[in-house]
Protein backbone atom coordinates (compact mmCIF):
# COMPACT_ATOMS: atom_id res chain seq x y z
CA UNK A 1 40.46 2.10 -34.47
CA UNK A 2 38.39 5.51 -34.39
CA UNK A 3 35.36 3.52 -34.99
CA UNK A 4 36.06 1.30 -32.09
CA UNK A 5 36.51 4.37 -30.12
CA UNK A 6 33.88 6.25 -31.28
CA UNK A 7 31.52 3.26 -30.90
CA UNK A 8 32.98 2.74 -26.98
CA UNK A 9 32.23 6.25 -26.10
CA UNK A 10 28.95 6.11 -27.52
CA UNK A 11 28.18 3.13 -25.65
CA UNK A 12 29.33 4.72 -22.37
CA UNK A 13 27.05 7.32 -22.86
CA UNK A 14 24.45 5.39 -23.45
CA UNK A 15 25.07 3.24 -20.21
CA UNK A 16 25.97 6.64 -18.15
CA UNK A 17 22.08 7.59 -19.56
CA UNK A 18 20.75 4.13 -18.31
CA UNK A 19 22.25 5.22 -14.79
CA UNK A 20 20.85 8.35 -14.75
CA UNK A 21 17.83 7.13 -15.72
CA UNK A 22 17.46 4.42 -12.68
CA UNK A 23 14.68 4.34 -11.28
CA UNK A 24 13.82 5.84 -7.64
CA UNK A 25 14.51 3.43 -4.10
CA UNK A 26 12.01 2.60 -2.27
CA UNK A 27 12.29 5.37 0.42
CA UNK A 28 12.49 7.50 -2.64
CA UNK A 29 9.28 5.77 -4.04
CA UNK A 30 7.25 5.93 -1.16
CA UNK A 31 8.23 9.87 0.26
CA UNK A 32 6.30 11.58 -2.33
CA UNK A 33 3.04 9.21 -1.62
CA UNK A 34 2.77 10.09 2.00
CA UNK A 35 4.22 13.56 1.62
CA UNK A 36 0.76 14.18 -0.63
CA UNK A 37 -1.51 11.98 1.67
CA UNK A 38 -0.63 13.59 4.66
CA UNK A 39 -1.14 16.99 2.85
CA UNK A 40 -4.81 15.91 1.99
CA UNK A 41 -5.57 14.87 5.58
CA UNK A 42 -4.46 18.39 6.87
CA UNK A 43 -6.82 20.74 4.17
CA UNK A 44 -9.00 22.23 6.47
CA UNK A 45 -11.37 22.36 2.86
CA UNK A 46 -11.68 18.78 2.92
CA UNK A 47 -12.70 18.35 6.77
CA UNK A 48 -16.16 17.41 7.70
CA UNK A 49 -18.45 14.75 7.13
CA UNK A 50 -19.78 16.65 4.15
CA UNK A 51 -16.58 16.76 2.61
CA UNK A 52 -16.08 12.72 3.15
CA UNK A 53 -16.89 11.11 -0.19
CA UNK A 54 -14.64 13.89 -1.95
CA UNK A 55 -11.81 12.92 0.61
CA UNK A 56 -11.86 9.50 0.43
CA UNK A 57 -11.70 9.41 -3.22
CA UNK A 58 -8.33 11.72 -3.02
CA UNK A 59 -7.43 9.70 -0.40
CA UNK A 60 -7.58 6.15 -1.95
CA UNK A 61 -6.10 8.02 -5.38
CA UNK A 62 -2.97 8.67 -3.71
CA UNK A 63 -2.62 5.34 -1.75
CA UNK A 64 -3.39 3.72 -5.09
CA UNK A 65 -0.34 5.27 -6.52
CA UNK A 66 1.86 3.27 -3.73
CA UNK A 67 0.18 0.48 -2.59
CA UNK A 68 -0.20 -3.03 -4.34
CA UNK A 69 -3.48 -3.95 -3.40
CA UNK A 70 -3.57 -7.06 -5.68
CA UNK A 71 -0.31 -8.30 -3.99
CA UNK A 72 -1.93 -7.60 -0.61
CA UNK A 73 -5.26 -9.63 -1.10
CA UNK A 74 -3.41 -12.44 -2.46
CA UNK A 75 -0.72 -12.60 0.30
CA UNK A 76 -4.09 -12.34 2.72
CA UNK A 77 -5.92 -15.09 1.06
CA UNK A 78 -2.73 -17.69 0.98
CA UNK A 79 -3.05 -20.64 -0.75
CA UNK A 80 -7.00 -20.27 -1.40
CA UNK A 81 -5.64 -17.39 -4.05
CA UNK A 82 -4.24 -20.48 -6.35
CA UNK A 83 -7.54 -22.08 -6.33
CA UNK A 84 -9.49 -19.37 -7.80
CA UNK A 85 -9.41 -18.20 -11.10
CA UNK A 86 -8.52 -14.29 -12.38
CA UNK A 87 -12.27 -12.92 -11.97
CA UNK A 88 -12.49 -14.36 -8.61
CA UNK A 89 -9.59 -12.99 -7.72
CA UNK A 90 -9.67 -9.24 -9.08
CA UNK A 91 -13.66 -9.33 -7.05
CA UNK A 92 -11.93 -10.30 -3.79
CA UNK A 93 -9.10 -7.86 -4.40
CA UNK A 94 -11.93 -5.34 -4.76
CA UNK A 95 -13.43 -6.43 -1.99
CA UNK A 96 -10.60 -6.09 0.16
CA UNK A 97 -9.37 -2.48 -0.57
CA UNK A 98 -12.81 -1.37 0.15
CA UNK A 99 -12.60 -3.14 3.84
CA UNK A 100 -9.33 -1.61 4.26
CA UNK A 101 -10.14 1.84 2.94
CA UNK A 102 -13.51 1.17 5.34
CA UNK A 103 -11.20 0.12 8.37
CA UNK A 104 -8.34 1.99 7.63
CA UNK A 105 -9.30 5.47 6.48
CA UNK A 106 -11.20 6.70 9.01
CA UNK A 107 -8.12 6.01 11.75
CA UNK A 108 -5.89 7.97 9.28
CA UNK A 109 -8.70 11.33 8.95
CA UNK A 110 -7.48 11.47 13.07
CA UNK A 111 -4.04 12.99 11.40
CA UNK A 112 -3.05 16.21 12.87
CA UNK A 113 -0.23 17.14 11.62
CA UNK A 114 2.67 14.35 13.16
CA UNK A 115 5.74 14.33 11.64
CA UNK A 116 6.60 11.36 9.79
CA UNK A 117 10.42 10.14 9.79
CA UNK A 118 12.32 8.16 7.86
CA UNK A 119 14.84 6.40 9.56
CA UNK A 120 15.68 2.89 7.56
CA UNK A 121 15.51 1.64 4.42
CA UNK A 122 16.98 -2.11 4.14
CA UNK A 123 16.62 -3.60 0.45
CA UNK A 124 16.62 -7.82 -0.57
CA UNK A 125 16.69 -8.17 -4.10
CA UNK A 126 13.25 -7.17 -5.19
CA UNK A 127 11.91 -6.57 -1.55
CA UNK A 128 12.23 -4.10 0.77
CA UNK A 129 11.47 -3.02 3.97
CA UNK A 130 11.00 1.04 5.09
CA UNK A 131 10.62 1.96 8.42
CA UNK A 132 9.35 5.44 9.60
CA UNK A 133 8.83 6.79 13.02
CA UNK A 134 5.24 8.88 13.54
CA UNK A 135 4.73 10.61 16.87
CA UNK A 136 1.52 9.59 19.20
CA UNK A 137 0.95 10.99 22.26
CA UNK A 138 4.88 11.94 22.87
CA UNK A 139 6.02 8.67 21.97
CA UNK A 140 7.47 7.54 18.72
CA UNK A 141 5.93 4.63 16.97
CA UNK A 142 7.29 2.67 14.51
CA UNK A 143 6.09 1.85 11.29
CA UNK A 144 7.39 -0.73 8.79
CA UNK A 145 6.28 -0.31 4.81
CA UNK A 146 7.03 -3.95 3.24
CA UNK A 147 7.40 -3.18 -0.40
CA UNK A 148 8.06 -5.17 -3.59
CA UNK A 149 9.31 -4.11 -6.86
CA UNK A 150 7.02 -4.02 -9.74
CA UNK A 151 6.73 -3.09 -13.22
CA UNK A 152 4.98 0.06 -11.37
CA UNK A 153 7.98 0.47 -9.53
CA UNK A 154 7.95 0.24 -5.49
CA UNK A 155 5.53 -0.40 -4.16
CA UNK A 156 3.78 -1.45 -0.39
CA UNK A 157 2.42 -4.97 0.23
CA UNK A 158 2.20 -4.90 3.94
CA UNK A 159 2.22 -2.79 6.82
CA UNK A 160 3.94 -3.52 10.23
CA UNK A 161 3.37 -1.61 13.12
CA UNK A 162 4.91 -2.74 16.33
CA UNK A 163 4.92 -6.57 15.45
CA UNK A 164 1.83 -6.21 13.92
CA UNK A 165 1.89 -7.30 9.83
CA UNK A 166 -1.44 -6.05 8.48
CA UNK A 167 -1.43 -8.94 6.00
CA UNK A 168 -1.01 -11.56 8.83
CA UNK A 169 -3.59 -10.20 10.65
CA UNK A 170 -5.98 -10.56 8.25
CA UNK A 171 -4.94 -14.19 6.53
CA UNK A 172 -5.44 -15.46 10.49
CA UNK A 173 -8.76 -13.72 10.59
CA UNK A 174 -9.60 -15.27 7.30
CA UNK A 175 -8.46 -18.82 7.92
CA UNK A 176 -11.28 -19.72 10.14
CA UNK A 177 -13.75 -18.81 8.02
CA UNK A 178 -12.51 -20.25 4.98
CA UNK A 179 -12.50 -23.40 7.34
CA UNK A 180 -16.15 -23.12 8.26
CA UNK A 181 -17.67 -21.71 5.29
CA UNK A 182 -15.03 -21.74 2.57
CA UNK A 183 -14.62 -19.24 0.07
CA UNK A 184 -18.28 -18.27 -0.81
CA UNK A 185 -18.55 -18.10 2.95
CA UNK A 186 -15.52 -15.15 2.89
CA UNK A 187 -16.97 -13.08 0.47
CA UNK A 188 -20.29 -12.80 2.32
CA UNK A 189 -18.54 -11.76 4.98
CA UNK A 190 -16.54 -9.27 3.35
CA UNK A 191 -19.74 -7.97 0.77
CA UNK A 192 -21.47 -7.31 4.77
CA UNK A 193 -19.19 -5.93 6.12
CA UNK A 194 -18.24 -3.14 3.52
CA UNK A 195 -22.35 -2.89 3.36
CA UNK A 196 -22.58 -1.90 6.83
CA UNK A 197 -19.92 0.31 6.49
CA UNK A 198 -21.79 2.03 3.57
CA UNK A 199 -24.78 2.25 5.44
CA UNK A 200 -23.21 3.91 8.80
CA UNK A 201 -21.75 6.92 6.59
CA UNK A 202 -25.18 7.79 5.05
């Protein structure tokens, strides 16, 4: 009988330690990410077009950490994604967080300081949508974080802002001109397109 005792309070411990243990939300997940990106937009050190490369490499370091970018460009590409094989699909993931980094990155160096707010968190099995509020211009604008839980933890597959679903955007963009020049046709475009980026920052 001690044994059985012994052996059920061991066990609780064990299972109290698994609790403990759990790992964080996805509000909790995704705080620290933009607590530290917003904190490397605002170093006046890092300001300046002299300063970009080194910026853009912090930046992208600390997105990395809570973003899914694989999940992203395969949600983006649809069903063309199950018709290419793993190598195809890790270029065309690379691909694409270099056009969003390209697209996106500058928009976010415009940060001056705006409060973000967290103000819902609304969880679906292994999805999860977190919605923040970010001031512009007096008004508040909302912002929707789509996230997914991986073996990395939570993390952010899609972006909404004001009806707007990044991935959507893109996947409609994309469907024409898989249509008119099919997939070798796509990565042209997006190979260009990050090329002219390159050669506008030099």
């Amino acid at each position: 009988m001690k044994k059985i005792l012994l052996l059920s309070i061991v066990l609780c411990s064990l299972a109290a330690g698994v609790v403990l243990a759990e790992e964080p939300g996805p509000t909790a997940s995704l705080k620290p990410v933009l607590h530290d990106l917003t904190s490397v937009l605002g170093d006046e050190s890092l300001k300046g077009k002299v300063h970009l490369t080194e910026r853009r490499a912090k930046i992208m370091s600390l997105i990395k950490r809570g973003y899914d970018f694989r999940e992203m460009s395969k949600r983006i590409l649809g069903k063309t994604w199950r018709k290419i094989d793993d190598k195809e699909r890790d270029h065309f993931t690379t691909l694409m967080t270099k056009l969003l980094e390209n697209v996106y990155i500058g928009k976010l160096e415009s940060y001056s300081g705006q409060d973000i707010e967290f103000v819902a968190e609304t969880v679906k099995e292994d999805r999860a949508q977190v919605t923040t509020l970010v001031e512009n211009d007096n008004a508040k604008i909302p912002l929707h974080y789509i996230m997914k839980n991986t073996d990395s933890g939570w993390m952010v597959y899609d972006i909404n802002i004001e009806g707007v679903s990044l991935v959507s955007n893109y996947r409609e963009q994309f469907k024409s001109i898989l249509r008119r020049d099919d997939y070798k046709g796509l990565i042209k475009v997006l190979e260009d397109k990050n090329r002219s980026f390159l050669e506008e920052a030099q």
